[in-house]
PDB file of N, CA and C in Angstrom:
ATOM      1  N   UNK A   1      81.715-165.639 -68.901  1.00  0.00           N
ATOM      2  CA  UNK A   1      81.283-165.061 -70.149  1.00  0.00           C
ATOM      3  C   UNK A   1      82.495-164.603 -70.958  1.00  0.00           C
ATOM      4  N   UNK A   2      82.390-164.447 -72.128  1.00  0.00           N
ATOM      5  CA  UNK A   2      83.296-164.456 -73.203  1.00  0.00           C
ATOM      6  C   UNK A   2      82.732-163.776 -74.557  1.00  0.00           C
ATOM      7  N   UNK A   3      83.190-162.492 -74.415  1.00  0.00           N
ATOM      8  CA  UNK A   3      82.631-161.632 -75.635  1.00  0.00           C
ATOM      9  C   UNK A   3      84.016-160.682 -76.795  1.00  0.00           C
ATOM     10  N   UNK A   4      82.902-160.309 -77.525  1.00  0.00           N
ATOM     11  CA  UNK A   4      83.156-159.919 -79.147  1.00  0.00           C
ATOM     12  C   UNK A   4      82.840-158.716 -79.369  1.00  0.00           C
ATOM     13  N   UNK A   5      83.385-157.333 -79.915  1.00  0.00           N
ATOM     14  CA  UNK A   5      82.962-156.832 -80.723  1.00  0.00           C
ATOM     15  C   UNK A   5      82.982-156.461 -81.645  1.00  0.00           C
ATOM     16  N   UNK A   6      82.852-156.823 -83.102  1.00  0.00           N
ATOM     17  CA  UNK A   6      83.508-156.409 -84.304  1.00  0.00           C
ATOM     18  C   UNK A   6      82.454-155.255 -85.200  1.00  0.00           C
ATOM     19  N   UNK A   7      83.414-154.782 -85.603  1.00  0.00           N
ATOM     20  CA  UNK A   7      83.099-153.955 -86.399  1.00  0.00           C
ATOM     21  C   UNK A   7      83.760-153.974 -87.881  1.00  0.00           C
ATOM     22  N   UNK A   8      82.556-154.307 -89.132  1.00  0.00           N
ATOM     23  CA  UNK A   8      83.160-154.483 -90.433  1.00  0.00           C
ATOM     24  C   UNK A   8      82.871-153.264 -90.933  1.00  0.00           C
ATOM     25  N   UNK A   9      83.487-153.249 -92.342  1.00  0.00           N
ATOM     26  CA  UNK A   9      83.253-151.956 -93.169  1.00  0.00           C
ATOM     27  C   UNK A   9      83.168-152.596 -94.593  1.00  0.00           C
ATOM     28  N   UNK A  10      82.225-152.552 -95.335  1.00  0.00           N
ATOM     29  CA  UNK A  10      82.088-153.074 -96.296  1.00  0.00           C
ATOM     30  C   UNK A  10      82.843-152.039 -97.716  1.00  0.00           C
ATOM     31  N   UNK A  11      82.877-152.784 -98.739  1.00  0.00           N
ATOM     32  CA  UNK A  11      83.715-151.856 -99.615  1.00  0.00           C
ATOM     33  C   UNK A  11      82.702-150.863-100.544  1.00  0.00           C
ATOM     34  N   UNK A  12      81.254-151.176-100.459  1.00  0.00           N
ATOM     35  CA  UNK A  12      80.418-150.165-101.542  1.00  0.00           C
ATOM     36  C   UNK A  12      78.807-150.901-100.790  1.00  0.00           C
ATOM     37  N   UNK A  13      78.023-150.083-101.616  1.00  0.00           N
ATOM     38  CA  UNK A  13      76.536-150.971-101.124  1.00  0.00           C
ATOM     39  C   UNK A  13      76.236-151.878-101.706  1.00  0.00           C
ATOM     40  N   UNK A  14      76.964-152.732-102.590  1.00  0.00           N
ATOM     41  CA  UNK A  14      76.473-153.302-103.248  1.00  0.00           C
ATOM     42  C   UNK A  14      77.275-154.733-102.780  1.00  0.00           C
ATOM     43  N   UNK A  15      78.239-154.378-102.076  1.00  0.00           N
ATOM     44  CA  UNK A  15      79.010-155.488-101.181  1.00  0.00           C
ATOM     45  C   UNK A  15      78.484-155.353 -99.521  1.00  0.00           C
ATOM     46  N   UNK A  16      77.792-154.450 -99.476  1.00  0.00           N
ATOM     47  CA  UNK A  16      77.148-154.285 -97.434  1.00  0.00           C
ATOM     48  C   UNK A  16      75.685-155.250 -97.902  1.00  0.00           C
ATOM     49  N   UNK A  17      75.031-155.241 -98.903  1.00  0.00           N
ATOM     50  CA  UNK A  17      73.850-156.182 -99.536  1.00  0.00           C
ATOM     51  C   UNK A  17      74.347-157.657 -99.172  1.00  0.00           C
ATOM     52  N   UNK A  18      75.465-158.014-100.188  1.00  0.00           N
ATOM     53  CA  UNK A  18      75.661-159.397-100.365  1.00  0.00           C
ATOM     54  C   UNK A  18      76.406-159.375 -98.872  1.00  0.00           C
ATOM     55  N   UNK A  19      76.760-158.980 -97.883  1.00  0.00           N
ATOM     56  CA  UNK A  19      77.111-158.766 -96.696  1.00  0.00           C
ATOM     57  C   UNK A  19      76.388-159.547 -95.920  1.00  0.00           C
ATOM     58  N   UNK A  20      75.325-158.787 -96.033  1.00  0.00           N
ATOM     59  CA  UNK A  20      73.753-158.556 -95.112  1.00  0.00           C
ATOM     60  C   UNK A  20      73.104-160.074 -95.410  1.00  0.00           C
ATOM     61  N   UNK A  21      73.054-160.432 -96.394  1.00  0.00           N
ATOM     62  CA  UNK A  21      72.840-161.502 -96.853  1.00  0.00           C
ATOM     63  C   UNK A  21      73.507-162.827 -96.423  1.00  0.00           C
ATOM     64  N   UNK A  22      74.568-162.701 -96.272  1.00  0.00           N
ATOM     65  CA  UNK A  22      76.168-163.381 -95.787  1.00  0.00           C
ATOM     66  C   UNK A  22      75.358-163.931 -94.197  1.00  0.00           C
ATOM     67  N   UNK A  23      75.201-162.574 -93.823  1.00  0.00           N
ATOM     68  CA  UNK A  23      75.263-162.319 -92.043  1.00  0.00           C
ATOM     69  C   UNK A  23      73.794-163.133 -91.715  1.00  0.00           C
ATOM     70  N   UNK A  24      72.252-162.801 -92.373  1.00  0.00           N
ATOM     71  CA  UNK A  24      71.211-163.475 -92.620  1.00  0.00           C
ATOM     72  C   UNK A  24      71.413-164.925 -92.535  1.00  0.00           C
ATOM     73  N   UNK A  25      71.977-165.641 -93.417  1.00  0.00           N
ATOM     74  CA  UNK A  25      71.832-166.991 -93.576  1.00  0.00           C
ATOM     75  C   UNK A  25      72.639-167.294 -92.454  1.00  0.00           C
ATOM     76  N   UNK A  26      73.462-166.751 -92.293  1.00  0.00           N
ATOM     77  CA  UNK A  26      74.861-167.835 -90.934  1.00  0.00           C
ATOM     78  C   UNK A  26      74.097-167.558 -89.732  1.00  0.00           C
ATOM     79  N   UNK A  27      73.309-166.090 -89.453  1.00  0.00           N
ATOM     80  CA  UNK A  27      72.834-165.938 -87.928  1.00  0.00           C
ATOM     81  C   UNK A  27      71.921-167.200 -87.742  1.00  0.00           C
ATOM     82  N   UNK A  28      70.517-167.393 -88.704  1.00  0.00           N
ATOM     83  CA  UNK A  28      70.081-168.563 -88.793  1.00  0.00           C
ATOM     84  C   UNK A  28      70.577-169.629 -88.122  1.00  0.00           C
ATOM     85  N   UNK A  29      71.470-170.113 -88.594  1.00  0.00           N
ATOM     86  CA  UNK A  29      72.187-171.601 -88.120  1.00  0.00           C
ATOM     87  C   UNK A  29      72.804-171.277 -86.688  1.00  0.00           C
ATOM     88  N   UNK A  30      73.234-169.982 -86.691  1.00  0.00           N
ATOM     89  CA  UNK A  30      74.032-169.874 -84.800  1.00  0.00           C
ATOM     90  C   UNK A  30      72.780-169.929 -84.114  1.00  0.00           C
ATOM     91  N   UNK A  31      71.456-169.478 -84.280  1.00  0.00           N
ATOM     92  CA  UNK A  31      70.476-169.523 -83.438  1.00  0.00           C
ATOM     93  C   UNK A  31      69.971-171.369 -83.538  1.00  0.00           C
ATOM     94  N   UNK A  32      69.814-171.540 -84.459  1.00  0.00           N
ATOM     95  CA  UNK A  32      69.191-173.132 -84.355  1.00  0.00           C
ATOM     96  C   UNK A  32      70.205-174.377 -83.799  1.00  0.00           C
ATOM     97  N   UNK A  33      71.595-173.655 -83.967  1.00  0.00           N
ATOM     98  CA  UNK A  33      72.490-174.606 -83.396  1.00  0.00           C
ATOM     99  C   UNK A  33      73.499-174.821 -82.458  1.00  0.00           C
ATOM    100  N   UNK A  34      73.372-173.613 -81.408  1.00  0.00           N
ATOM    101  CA  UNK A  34      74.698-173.283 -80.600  1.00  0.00           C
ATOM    102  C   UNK A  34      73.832-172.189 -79.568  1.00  0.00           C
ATOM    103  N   UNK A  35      73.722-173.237 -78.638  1.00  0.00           N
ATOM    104  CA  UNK A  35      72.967-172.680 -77.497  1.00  0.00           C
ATOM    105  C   UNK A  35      74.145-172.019 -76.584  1.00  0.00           C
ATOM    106  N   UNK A  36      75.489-172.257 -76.662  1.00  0.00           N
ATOM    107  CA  UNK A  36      76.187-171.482 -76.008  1.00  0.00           C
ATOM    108  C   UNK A  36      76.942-170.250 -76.143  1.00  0.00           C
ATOM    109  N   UNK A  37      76.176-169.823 -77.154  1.00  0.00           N
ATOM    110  CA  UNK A  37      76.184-168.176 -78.080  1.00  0.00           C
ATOM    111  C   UNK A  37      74.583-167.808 -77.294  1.00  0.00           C
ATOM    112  N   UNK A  38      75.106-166.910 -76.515  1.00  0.00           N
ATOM    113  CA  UNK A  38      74.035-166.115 -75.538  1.00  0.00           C
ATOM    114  C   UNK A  38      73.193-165.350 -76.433  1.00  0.00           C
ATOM    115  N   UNK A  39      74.285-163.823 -77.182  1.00  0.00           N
ATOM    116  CA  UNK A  39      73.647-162.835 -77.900  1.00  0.00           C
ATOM    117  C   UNK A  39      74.713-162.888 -79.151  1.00  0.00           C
ATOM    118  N   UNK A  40      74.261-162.690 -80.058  1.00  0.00           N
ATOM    119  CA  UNK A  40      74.743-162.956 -81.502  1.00  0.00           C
ATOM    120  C   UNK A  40      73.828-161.539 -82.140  1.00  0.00           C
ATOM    121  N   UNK A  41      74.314-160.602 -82.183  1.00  0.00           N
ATOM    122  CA  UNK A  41      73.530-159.460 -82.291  1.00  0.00           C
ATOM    123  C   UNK A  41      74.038-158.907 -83.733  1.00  0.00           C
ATOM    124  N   UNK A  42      73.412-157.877 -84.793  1.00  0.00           N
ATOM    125  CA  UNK A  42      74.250-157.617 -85.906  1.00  0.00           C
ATOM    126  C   UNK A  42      73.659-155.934 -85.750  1.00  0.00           C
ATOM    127  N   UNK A  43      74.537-154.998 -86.172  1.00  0.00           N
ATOM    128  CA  UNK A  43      73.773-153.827 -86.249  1.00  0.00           C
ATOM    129  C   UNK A  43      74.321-152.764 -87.590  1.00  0.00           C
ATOM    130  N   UNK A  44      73.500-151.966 -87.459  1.00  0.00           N
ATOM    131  CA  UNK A  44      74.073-151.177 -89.034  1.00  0.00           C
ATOM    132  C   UNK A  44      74.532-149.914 -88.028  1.00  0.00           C
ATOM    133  N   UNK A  45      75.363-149.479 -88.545  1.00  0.00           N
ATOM    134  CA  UNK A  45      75.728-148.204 -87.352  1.00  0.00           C
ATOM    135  C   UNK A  45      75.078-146.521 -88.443  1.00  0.00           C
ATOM    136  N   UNK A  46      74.603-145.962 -87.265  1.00  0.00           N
ATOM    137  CA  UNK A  46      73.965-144.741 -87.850  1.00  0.00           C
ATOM    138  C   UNK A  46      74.651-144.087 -88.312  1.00  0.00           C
ATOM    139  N   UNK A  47      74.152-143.646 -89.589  1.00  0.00           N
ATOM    140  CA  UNK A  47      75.112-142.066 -90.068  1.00  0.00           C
ATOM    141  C   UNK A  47      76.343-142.830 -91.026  1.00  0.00           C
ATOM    142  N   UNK A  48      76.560-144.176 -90.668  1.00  0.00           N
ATOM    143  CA  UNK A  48      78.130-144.887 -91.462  1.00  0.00           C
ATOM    144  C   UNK A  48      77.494-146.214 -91.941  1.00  0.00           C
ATOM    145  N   UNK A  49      76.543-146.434 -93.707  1.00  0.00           N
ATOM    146  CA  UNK A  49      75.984-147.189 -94.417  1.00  0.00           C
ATOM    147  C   UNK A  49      76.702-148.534 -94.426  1.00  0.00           C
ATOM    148  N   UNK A  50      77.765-148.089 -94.260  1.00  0.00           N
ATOM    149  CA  UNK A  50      78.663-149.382 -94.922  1.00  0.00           C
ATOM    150  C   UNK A  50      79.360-149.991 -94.269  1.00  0.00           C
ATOM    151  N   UNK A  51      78.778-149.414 -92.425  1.00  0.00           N
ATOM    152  CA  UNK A  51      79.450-150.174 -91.387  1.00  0.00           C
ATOM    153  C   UNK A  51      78.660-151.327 -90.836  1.00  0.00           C
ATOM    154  N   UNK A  52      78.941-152.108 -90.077  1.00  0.00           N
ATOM    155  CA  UNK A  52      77.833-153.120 -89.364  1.00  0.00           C
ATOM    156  C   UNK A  52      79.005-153.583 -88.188  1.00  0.00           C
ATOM    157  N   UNK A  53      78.277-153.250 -86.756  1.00  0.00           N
ATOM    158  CA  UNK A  53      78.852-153.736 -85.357  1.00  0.00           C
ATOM    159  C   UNK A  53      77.853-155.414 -85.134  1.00  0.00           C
ATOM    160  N   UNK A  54      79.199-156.096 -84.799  1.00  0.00           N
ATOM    161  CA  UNK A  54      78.309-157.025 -83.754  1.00  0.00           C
ATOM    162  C   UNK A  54      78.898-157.141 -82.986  1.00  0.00           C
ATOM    163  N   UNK A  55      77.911-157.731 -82.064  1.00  0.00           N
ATOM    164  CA  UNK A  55      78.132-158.090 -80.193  1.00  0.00           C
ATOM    165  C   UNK A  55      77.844-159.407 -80.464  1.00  0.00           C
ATOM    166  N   UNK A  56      78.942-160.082 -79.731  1.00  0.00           N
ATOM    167  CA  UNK A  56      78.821-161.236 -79.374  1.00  0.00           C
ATOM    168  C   UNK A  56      79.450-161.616 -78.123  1.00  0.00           C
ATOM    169  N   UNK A  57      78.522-162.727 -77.839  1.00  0.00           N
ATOM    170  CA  UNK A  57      78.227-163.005 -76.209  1.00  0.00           C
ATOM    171  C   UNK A  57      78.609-164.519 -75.826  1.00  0.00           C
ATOM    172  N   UNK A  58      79.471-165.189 -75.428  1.00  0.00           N
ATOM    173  CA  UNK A  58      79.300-166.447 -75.003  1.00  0.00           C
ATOM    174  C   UNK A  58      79.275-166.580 -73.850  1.00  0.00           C
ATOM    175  N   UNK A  59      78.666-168.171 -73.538  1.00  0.00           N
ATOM    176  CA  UNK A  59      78.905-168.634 -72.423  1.00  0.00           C
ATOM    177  C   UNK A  59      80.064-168.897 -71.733  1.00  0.00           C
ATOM    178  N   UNK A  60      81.324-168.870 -72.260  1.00  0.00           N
ATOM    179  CA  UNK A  60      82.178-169.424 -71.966  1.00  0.00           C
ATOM    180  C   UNK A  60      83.441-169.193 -73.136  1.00  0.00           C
ATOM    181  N   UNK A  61      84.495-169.497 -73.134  1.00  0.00           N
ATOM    182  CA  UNK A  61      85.365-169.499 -74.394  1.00  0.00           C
ATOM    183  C   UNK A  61      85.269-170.621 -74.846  1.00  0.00           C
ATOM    184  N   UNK A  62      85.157-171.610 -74.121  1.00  0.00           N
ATOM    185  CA  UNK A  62      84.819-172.740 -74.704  1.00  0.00           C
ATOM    186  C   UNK A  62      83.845-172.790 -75.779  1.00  0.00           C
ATOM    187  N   UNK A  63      82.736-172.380 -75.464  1.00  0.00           N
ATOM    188  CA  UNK A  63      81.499-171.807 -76.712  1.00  0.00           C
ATOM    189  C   UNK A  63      81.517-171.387 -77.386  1.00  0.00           C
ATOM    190  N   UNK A  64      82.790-170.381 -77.337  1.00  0.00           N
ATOM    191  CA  UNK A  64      82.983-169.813 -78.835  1.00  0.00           C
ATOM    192  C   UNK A  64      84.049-170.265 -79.175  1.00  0.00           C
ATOM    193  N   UNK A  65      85.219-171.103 -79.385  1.00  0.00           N
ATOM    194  CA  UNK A  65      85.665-172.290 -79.395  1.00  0.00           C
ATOM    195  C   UNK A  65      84.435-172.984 -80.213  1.00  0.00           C
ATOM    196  N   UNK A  66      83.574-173.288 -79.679  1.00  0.00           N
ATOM    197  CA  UNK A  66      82.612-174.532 -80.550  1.00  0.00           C
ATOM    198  C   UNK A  66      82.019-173.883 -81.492  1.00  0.00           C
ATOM    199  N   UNK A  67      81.873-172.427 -81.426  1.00  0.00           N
ATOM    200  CA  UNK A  67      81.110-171.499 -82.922  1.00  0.00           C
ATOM    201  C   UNK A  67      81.895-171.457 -83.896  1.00  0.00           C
ATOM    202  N   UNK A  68      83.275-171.195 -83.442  1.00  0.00           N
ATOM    203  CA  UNK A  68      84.209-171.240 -84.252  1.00  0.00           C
ATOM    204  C   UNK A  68      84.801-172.224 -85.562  1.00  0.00           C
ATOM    205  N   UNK A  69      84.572-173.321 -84.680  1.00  0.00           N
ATOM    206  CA  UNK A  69      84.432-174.859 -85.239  1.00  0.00           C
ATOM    207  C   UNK A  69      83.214-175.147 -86.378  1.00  0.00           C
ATOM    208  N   UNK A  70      82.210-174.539 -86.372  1.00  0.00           N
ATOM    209  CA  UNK A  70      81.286-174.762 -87.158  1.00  0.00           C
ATOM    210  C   UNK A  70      81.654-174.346 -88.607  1.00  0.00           C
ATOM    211  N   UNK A  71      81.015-175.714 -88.959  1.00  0.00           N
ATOM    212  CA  UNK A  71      81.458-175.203 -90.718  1.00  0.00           C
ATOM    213  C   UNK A  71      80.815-174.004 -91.271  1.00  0.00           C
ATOM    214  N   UNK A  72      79.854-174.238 -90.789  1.00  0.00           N
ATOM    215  CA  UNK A  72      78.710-172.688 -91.595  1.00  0.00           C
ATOM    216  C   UNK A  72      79.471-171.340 -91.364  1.00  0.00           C
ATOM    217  N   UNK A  73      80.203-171.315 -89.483  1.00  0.00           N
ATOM    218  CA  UNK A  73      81.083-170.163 -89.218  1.00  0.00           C
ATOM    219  C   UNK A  73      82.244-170.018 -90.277  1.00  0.00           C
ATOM    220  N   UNK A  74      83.241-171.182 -90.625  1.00  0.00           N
ATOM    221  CA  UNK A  74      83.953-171.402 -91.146  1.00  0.00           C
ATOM    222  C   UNK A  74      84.094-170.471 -92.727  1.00  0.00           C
ATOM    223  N   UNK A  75      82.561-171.293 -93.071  1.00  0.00           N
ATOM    224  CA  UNK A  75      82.553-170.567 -94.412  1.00  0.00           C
ATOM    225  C   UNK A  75      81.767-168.899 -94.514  1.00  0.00           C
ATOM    226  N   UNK A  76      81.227-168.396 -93.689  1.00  0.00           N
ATOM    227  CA  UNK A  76      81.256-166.501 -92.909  1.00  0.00           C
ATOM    228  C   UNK A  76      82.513-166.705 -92.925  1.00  0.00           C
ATOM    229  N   UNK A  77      83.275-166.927 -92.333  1.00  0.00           N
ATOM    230  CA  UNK A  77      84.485-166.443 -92.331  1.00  0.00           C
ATOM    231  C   UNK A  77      85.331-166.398 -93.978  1.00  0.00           C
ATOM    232  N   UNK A  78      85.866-167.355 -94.057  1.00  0.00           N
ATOM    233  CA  UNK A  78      86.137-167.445 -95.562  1.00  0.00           C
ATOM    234  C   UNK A  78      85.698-166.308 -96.532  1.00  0.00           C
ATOM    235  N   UNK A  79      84.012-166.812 -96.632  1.00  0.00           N
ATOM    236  CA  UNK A  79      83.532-165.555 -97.654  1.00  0.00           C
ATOM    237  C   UNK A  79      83.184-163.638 -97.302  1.00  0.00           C
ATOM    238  N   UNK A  80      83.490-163.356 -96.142  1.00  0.00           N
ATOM    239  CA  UNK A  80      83.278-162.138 -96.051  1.00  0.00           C
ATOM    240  C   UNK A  80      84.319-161.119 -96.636  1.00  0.00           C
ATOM    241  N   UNK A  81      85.190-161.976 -96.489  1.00  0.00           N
ATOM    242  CA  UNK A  81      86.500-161.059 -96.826  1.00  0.00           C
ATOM    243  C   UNK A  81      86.258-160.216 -97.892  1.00  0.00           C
ATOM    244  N   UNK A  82      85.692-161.126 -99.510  1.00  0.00           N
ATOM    245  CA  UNK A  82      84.998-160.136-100.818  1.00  0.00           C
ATOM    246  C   UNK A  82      84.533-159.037-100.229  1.00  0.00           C
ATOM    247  N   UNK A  83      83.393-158.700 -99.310  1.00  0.00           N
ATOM    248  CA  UNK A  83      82.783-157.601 -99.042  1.00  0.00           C
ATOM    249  C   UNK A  83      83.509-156.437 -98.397  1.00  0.00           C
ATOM    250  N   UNK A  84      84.565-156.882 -97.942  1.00  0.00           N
ATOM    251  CA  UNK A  84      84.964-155.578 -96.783  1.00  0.00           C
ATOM    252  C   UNK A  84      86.244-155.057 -96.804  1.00  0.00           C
ATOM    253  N   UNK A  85      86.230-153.805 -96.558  1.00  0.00           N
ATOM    254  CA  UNK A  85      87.595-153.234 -96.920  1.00  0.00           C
ATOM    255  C   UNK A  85      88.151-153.035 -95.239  1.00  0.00           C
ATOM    256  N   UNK A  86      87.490-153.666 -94.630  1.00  0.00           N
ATOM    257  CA  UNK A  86      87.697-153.673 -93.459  1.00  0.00           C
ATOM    258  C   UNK A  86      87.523-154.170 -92.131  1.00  0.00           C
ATOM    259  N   UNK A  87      88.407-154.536 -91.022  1.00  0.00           N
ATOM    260  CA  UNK A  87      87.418-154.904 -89.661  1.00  0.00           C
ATOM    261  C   UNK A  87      88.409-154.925 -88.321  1.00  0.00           C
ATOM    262  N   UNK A  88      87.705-154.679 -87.138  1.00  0.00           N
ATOM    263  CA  UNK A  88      88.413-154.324 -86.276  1.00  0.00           C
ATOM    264  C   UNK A  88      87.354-155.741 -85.261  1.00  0.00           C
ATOM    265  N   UNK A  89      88.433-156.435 -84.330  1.00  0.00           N
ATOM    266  CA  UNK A  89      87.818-156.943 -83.451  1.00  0.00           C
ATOM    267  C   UNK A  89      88.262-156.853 -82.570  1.00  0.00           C
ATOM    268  N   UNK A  90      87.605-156.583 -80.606  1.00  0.00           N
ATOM    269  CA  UNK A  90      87.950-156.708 -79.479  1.00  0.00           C
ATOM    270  C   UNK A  90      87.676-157.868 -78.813  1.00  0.00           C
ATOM    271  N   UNK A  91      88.009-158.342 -78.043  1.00  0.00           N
ATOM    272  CA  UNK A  91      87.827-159.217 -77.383  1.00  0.00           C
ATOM    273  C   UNK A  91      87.524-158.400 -75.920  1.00  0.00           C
ATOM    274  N   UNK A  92      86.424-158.988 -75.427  1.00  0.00           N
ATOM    275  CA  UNK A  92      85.988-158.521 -74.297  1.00  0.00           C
ATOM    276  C   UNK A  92      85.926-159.361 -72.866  1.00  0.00           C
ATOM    277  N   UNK A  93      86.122-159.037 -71.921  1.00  0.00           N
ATOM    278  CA  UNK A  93      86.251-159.728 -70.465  1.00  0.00           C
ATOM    279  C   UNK A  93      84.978-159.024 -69.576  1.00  0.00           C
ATOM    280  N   UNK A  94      83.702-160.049 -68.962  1.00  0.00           N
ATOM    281  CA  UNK A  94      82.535-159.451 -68.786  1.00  0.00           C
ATOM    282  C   UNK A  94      83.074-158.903 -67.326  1.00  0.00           C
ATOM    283  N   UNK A  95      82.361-157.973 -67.113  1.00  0.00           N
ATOM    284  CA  UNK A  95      82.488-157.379 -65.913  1.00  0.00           C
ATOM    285  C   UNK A  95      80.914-157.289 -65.389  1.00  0.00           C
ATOM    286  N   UNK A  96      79.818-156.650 -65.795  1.00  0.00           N
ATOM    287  CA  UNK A  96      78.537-156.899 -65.464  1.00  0.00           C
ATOM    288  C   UNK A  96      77.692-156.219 -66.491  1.00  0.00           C
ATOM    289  N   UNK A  97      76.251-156.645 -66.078  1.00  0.00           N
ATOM    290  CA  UNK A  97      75.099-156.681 -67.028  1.00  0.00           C
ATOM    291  C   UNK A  97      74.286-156.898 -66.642  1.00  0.00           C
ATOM    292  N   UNK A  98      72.994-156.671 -67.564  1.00  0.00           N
ATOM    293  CA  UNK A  98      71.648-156.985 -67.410  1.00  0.00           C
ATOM    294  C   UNK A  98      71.245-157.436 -68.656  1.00  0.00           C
ATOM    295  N   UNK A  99      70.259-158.524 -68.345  1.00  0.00           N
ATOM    296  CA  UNK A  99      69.647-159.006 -69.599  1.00  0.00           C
ATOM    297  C   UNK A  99      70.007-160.507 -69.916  1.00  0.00           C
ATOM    298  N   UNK A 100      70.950-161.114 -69.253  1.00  0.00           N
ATOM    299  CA  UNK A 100      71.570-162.524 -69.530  1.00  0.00           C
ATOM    300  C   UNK A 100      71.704-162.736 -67.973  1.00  0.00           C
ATOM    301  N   UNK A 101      71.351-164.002 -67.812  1.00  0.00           N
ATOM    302  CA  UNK A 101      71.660-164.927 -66.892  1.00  0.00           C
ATOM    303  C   UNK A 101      73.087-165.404 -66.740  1.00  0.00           C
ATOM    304  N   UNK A 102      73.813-164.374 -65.890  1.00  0.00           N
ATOM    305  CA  UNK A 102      75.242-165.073 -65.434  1.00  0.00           C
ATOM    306  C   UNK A 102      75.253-164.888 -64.207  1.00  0.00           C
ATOM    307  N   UNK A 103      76.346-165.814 -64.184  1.00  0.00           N
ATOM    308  CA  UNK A 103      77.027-166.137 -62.469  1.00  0.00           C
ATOM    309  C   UNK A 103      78.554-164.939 -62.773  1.00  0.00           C
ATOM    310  N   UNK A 104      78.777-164.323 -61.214  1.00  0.00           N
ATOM    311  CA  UNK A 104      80.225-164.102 -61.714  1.00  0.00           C
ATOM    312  C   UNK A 104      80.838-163.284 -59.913  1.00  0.00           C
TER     313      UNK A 104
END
């Protein structure tokens, strides 16, 4: 397994909207097209409007390697930048869990 956690910060509400919107249409396509994206999760964080965490989960690095590759990712990537005055990402190494089917 091979995980993500980022955390954006958008620059006003009116850029966390066209954000939200951003994040809407691309999750779409990771679910209909990339079975090796486990959890693709988006969240608004409490108390901080203009933040949004995601978790992301692969099967493998290879898998996200292949999300990466996707044009639809490509262009999330590209266009988020307008919205955010900010973002922090970790890269994560699984150690254990519940809720997903792994070997380890």
């Amino acid at each position: 397994m091979f995980g993500l956690m980022v955390r954006f910060t958008c620059k006003d509400e009116a850029s966390a909207a066209a954000f939200d919107g951003l994040v809407a249409r691309t999750g779409e396509l990771i679910r209909a097209n990339e079975p090796g994206t486990v959890i693709y999760t988006v969240h608004r964080v409490d108390g901080r409007p203009l933040e949004r965490m995601f978790y992301e989960l692969y099967r493998d690095k290879g898998a996200f390697e292949e999300h990466e590759s996707k044009d639809y990712v490509r262009a999330f990537l590209s266009e988020r930048d307008q919205y955010l005055s900010a973002t922090e990402v970790d890269r994560l190494d699984f150690v254990s869990g519940k809720g997903v089917d792994v070997e380890h």
